[in-house]
N, C-alpha and C. Protein backbone atom coordinates (compact mmCIF):
# COMPACT_ATOMS: atom_id res chain seq x y z
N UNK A 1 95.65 6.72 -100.66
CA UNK A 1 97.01 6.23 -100.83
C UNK A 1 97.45 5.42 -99.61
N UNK A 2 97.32 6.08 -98.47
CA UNK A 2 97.19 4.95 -97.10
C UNK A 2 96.33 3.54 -97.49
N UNK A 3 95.65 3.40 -98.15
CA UNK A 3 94.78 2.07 -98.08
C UNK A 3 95.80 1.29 -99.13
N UNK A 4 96.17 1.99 -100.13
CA UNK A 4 96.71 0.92 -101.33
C UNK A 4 98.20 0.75 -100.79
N UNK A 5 98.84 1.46 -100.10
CA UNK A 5 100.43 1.26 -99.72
C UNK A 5 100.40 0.47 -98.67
N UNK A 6 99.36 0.29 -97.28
CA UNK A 6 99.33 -0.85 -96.47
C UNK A 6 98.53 -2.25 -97.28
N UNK A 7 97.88 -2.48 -98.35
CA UNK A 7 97.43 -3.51 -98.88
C UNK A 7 98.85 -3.77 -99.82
N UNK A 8 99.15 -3.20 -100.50
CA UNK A 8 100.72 -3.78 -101.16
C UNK A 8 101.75 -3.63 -100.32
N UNK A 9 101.79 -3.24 -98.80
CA UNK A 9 103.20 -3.30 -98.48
C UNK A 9 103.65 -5.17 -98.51
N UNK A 10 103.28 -5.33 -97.85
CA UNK A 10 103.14 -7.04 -97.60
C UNK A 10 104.06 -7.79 -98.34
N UNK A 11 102.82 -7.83 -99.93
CA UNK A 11 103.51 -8.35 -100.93
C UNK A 11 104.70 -8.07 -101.44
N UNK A 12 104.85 -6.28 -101.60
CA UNK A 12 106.34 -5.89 -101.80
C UNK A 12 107.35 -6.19 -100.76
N UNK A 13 107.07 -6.66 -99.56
CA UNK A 13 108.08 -6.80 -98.95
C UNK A 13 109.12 -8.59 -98.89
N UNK A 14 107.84 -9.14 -99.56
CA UNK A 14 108.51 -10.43 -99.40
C UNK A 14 109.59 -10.55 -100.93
N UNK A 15 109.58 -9.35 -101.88
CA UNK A 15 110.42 -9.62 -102.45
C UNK A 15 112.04 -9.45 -101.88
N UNK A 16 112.24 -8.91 -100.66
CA UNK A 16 113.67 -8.82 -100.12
C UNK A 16 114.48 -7.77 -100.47
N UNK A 17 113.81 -6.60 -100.83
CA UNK A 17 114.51 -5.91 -101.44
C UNK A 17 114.93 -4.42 -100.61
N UNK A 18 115.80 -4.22 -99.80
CA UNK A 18 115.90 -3.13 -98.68
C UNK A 18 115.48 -1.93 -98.99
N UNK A 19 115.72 -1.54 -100.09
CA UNK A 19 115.62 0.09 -101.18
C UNK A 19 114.14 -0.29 -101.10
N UNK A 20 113.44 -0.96 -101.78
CA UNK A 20 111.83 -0.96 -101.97
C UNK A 20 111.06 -1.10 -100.37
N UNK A 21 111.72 -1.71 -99.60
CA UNK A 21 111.15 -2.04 -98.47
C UNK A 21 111.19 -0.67 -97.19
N UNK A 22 112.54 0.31 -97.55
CA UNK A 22 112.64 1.70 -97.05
C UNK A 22 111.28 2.44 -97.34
N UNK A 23 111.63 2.33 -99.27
CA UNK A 23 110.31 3.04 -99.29
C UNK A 23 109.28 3.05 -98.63
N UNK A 24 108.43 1.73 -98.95
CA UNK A 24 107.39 1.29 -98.68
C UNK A 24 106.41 1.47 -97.42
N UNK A 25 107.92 1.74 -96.33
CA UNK A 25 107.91 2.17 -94.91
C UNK A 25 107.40 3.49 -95.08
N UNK A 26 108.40 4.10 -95.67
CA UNK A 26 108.48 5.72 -95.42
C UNK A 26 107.03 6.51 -96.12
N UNK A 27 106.40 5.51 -97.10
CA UNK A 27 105.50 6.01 -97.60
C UNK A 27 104.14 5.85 -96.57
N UNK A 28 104.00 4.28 -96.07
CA UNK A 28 103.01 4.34 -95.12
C UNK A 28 103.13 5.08 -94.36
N UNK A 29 104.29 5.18 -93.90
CA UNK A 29 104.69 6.48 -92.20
C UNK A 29 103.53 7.99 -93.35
N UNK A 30 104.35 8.38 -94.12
CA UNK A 30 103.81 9.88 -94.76
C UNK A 30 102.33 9.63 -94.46
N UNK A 31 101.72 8.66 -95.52
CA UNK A 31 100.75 8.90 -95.55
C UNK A 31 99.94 8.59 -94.46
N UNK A 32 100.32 7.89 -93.14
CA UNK A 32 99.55 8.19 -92.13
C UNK A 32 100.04 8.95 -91.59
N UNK A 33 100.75 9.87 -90.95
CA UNK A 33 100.79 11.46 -90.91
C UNK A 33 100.07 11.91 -91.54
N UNK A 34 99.36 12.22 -92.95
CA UNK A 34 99.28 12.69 -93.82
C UNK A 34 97.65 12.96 -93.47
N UNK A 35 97.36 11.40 -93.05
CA UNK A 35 95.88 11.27 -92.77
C UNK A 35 95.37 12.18 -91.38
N UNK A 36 95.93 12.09 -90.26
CA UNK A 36 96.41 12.50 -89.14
C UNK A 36 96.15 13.96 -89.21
N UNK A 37 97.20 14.70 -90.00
CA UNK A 37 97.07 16.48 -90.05
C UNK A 37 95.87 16.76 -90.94
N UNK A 38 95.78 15.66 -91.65
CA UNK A 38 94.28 16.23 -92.30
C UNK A 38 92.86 16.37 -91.51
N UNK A 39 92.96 15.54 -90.88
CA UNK A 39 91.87 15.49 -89.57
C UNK A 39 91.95 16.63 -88.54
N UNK A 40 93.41 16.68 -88.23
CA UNK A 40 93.42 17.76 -87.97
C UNK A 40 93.43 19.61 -88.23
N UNK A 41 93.59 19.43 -89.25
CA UNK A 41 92.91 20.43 -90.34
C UNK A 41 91.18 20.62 -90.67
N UNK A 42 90.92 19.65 -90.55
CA UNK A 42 89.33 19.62 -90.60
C UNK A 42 88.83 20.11 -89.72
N UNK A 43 89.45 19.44 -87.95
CA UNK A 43 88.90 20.47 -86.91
C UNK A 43 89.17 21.96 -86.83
N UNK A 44 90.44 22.31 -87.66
CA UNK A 44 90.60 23.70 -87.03
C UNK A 44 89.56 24.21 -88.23
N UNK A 45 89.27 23.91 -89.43
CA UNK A 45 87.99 24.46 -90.13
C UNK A 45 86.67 24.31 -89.59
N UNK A 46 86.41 23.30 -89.05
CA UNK A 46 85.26 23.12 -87.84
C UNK A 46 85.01 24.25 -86.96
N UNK A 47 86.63 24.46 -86.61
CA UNK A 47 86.21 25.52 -85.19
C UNK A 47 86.19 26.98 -86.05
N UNK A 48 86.78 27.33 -87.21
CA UNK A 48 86.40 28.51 -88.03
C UNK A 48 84.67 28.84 -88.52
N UNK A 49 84.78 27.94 -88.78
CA UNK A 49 83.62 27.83 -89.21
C UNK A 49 82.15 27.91 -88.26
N UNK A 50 82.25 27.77 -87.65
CA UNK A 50 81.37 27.47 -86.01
C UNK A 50 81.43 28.39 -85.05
N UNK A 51 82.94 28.81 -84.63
CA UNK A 51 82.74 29.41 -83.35
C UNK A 51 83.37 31.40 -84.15
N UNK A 52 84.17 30.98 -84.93
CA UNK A 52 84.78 32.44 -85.70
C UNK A 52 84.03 32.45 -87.07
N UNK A 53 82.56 32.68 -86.95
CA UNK A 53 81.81 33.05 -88.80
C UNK A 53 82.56 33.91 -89.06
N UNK A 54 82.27 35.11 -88.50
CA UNK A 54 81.88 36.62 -88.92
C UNK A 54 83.65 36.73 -89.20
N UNK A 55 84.06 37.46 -90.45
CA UNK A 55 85.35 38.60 -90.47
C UNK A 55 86.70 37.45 -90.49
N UNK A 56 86.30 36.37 -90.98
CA UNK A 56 87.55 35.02 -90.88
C UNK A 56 87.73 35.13 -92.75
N UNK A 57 88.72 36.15 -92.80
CA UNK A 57 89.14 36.06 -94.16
C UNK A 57 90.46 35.61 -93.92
N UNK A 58 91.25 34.53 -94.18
CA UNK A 58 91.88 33.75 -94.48
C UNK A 58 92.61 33.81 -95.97
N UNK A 59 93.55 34.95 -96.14
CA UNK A 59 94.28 34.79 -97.48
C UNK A 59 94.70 33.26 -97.89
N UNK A 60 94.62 32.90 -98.74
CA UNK A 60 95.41 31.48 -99.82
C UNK A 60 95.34 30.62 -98.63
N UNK A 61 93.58 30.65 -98.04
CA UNK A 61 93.44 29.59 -97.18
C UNK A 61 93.91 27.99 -97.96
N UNK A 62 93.17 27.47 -98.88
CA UNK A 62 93.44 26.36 -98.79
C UNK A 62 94.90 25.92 -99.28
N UNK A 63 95.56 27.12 -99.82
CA UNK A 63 96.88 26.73 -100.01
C UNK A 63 97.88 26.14 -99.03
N UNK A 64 97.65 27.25 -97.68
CA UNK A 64 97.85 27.07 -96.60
C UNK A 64 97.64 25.72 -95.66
N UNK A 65 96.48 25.40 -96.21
CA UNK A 65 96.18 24.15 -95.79
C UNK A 65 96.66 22.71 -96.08
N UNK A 66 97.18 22.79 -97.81
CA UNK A 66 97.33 22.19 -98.31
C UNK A 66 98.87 21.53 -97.75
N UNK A 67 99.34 23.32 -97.90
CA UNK A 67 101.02 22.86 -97.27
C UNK A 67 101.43 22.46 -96.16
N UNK A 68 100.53 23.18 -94.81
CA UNK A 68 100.03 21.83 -93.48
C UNK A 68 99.86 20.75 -94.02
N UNK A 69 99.03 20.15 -94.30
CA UNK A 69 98.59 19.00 -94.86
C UNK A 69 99.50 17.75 -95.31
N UNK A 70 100.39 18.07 -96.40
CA UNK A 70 101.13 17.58 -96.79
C UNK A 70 102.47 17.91 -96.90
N UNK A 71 102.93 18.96 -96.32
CA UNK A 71 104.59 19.68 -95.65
C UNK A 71 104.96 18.74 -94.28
N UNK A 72 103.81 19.23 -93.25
CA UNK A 72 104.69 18.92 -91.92
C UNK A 72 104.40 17.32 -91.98
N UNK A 73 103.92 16.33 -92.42
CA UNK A 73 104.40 14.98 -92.69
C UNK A 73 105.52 14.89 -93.31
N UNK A 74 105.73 15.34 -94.16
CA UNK A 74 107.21 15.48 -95.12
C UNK A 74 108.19 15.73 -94.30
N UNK A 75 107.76 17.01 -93.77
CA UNK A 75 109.08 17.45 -92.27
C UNK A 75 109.46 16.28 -91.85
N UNK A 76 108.54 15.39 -90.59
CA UNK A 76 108.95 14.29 -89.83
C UNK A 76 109.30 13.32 -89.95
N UNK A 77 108.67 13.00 -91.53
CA UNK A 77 109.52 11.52 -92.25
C UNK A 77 110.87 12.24 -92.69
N UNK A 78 111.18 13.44 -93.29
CA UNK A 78 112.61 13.76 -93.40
C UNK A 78 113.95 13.62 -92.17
N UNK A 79 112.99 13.82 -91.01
CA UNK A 79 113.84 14.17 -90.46
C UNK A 79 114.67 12.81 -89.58
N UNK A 80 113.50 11.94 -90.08
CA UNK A 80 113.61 10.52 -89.54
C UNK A 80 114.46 9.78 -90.45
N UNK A 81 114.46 10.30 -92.21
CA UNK A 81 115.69 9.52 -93.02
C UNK A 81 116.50 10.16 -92.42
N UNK A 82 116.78 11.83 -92.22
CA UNK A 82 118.28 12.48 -91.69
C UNK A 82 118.95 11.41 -90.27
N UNK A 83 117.84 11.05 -89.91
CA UNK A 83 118.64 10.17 -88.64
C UNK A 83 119.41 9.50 -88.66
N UNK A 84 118.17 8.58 -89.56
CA UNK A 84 118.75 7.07 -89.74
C UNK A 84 117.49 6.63 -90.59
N UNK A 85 118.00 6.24 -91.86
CA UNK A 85 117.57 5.88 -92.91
C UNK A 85 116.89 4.17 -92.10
N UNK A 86 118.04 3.82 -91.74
CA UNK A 86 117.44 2.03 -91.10
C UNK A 86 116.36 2.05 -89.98
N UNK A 87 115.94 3.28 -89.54
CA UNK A 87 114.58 3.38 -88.99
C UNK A 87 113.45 2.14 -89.74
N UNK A 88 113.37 2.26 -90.50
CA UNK A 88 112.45 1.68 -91.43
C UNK A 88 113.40 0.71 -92.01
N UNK A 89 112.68 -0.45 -92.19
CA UNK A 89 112.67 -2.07 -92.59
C UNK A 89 111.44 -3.09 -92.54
N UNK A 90 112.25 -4.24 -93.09
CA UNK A 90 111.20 -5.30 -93.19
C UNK A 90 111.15 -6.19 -91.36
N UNK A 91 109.81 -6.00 -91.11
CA UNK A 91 109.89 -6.45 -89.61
C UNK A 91 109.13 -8.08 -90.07
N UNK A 92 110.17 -9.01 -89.72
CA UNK A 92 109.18 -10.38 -89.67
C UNK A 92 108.75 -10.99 -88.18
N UNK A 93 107.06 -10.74 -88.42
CA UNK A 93 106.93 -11.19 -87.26
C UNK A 93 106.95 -12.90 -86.73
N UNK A 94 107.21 -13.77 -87.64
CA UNK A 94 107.09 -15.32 -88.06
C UNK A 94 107.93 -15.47 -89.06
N UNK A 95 109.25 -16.69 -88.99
CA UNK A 95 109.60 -17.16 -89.97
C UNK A 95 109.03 -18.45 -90.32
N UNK A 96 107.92 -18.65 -89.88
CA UNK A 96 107.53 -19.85 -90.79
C UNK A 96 106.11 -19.35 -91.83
N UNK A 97 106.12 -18.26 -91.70
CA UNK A 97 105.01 -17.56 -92.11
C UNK A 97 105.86 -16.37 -93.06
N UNK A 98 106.12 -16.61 -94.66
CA UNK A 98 106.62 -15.77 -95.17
C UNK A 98 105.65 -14.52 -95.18
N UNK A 99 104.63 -14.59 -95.51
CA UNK A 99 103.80 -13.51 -95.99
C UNK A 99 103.30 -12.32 -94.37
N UNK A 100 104.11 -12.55 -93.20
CA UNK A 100 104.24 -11.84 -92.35
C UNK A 100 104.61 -10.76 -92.02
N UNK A 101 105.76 -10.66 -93.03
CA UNK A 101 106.94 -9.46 -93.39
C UNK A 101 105.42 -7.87 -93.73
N UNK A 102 106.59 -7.43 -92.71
CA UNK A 102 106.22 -5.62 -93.58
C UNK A 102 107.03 -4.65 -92.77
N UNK A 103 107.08 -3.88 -94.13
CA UNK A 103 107.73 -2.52 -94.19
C UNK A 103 107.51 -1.89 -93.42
N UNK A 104 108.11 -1.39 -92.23
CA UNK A 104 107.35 -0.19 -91.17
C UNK A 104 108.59 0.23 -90.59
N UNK A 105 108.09 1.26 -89.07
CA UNK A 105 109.24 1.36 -88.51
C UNK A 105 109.95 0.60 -87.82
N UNK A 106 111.34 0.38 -87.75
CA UNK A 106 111.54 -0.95 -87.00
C UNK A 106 112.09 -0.31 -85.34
N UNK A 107 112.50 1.13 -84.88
CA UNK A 107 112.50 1.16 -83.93
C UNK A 107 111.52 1.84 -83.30
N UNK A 108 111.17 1.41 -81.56
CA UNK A 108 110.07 1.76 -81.09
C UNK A 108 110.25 3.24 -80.68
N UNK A 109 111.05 3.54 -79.82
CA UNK A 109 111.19 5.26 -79.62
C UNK A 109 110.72 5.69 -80.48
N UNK A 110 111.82 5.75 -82.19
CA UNK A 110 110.90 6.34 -82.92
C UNK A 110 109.24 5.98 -83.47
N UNK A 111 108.78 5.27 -83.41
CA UNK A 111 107.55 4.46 -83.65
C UNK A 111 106.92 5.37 -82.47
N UNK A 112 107.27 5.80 -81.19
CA UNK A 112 106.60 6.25 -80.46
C UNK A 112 106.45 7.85 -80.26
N UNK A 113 107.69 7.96 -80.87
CA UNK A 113 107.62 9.87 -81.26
C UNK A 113 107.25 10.26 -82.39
N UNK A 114 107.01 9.52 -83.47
CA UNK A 114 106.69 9.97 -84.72
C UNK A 114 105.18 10.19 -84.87
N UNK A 115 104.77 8.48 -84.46
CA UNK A 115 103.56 8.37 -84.96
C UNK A 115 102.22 8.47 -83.28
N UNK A 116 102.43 7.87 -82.23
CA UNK A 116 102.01 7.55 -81.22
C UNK A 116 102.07 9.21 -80.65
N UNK A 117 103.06 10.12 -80.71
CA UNK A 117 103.63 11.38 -80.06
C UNK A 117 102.50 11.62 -81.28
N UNK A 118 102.73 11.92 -82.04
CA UNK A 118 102.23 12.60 -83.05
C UNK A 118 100.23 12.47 -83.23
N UNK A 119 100.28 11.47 -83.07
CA UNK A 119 98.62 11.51 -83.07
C UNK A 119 97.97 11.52 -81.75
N UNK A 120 98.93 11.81 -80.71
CA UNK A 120 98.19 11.87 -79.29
C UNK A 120 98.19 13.96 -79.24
N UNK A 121 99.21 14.12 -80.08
CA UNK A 121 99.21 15.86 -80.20
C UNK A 121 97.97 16.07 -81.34
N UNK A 122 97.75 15.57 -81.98
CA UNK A 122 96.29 15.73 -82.81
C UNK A 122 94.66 15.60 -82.54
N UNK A 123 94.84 14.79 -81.41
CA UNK A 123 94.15 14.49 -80.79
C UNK A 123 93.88 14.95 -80.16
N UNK A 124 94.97 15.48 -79.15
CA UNK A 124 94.30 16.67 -77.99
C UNK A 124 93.70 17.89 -78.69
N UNK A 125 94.51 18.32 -80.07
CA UNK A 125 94.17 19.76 -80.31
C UNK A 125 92.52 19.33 -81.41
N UNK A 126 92.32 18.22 -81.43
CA UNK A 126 90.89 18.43 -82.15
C UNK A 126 89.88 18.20 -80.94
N UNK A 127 90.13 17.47 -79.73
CA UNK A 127 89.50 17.42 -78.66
C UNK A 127 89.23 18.85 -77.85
N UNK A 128 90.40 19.80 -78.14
CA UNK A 128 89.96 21.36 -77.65
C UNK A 128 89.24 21.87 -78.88
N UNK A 129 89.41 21.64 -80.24
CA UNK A 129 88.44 22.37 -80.99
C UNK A 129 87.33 21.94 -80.48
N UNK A 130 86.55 20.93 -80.35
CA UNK A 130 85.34 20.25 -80.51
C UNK A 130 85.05 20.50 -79.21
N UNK A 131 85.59 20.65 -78.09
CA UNK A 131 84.73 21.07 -76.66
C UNK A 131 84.97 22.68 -77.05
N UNK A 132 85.88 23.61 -77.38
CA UNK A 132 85.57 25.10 -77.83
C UNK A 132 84.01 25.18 -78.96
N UNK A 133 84.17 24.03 -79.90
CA UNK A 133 82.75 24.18 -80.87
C UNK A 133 81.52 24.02 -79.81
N UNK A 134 81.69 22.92 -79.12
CA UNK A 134 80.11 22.51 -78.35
C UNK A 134 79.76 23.56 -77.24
N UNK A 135 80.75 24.31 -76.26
CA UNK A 135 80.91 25.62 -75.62
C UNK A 135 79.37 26.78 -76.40
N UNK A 136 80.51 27.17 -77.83
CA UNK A 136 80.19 27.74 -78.46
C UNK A 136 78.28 27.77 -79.05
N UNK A 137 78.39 26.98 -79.52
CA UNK A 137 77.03 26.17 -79.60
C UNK A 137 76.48 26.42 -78.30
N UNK A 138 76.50 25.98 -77.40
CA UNK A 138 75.29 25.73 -76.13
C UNK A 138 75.25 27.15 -75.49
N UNK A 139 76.55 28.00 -75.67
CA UNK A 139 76.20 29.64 -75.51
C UNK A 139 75.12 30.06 -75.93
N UNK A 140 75.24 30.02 -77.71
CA UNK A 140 74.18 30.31 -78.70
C UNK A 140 72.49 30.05 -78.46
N UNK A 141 72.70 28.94 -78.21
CA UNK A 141 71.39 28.03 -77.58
C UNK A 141 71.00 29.14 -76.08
N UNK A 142 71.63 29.40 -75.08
CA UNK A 142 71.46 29.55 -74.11
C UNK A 142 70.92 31.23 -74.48
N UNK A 143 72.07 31.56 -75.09
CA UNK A 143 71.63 33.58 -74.99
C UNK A 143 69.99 33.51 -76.31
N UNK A 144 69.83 32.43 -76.76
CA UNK A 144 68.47 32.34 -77.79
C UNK A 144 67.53 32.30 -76.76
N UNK A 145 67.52 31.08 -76.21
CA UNK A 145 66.54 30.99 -75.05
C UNK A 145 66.30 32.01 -74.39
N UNK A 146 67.01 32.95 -73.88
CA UNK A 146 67.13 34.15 -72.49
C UNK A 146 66.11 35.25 -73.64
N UNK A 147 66.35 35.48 -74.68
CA UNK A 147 65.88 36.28 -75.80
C UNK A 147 64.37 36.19 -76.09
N UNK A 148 64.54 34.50 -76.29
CA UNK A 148 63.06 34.14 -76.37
C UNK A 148 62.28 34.37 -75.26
N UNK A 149 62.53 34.17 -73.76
CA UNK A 149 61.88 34.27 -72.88
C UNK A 149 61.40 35.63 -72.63
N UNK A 150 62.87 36.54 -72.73
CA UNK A 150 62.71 38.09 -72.48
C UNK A 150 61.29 38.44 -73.45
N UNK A 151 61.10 38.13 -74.63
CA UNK A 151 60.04 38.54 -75.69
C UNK A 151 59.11 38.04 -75.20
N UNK A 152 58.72 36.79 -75.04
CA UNK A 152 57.41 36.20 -74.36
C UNK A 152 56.62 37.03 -73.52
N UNK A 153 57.52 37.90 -72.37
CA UNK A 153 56.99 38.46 -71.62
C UNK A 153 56.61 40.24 -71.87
């Protein structure tokens, strides 16, 4: 849905229409959030999966996941219409260039707490899963080796 809402924002925006052009915003914003917590969801199943096998029963895991997934994007674009709906507009970067126009956020603070804040916090926390996974891993490796050697002898 991120691929088809930034390939039609464009076009929908040169029709001029503020209501369609809100949307259009608010939908790319979701769905890249959307993309964002999903990645980040993947790592924290990465690090379940890897470093916690044993005794990780997880009631209405993927429900749970689901509603991460697609809730706390919902949260932050909500809370961004509660602001200010005119967050989002048609930004032209060229008026001699109609087909320039698109729907996004038009202020930067928020542009920088929503999305920039937001995927630099996703980032760090899949960058601690993935050095906790490789940890984990080279333990494994290490107490195998000590095992193997101990038997050799």
């Amino acid at each position: 849905m991120l691929n088809m809402v930034f390939l039609i924002n464009s076009w929908l925006s040169s029709f001029n229409q503020p209501g369609l052009c809100i949307t259009m915003a608010m939908l790319l914003h979701y769905f890249l959030l959307a993309a964002f917590t999903w990645m980040c969801l993947e790592s924290v199943h990465f690090y379940l999966a890897l470093v916690k096998v044993f005794n990780v029963y997880v009631p209405k895991y993927i429900l749970k996941c689901c509603i991460a997934g697609w809730g706390i994007p919902a949260i932050v674009i909500i809370l961004v219409l509660i602001i200010n709906k005119d967050f989002y507009g048609n930004g032209s970067r060229s008026e001699s260039n109609p087909y320039s126009n698109f729907c996004w956020i038009q202020d930067n603070l928020v542009f920088y707490i929503s999305v920039v804040a937001y995927f630099f916090l996703i980032f760090l926390t899949n960058t601690a899963m993935f050095i906790t996974v490789l940890l984990q891993i080279h333990s494994v490796k290490t107490r195998t080796q000590k095992r193997s050697r101990f038997w050799k002898r």
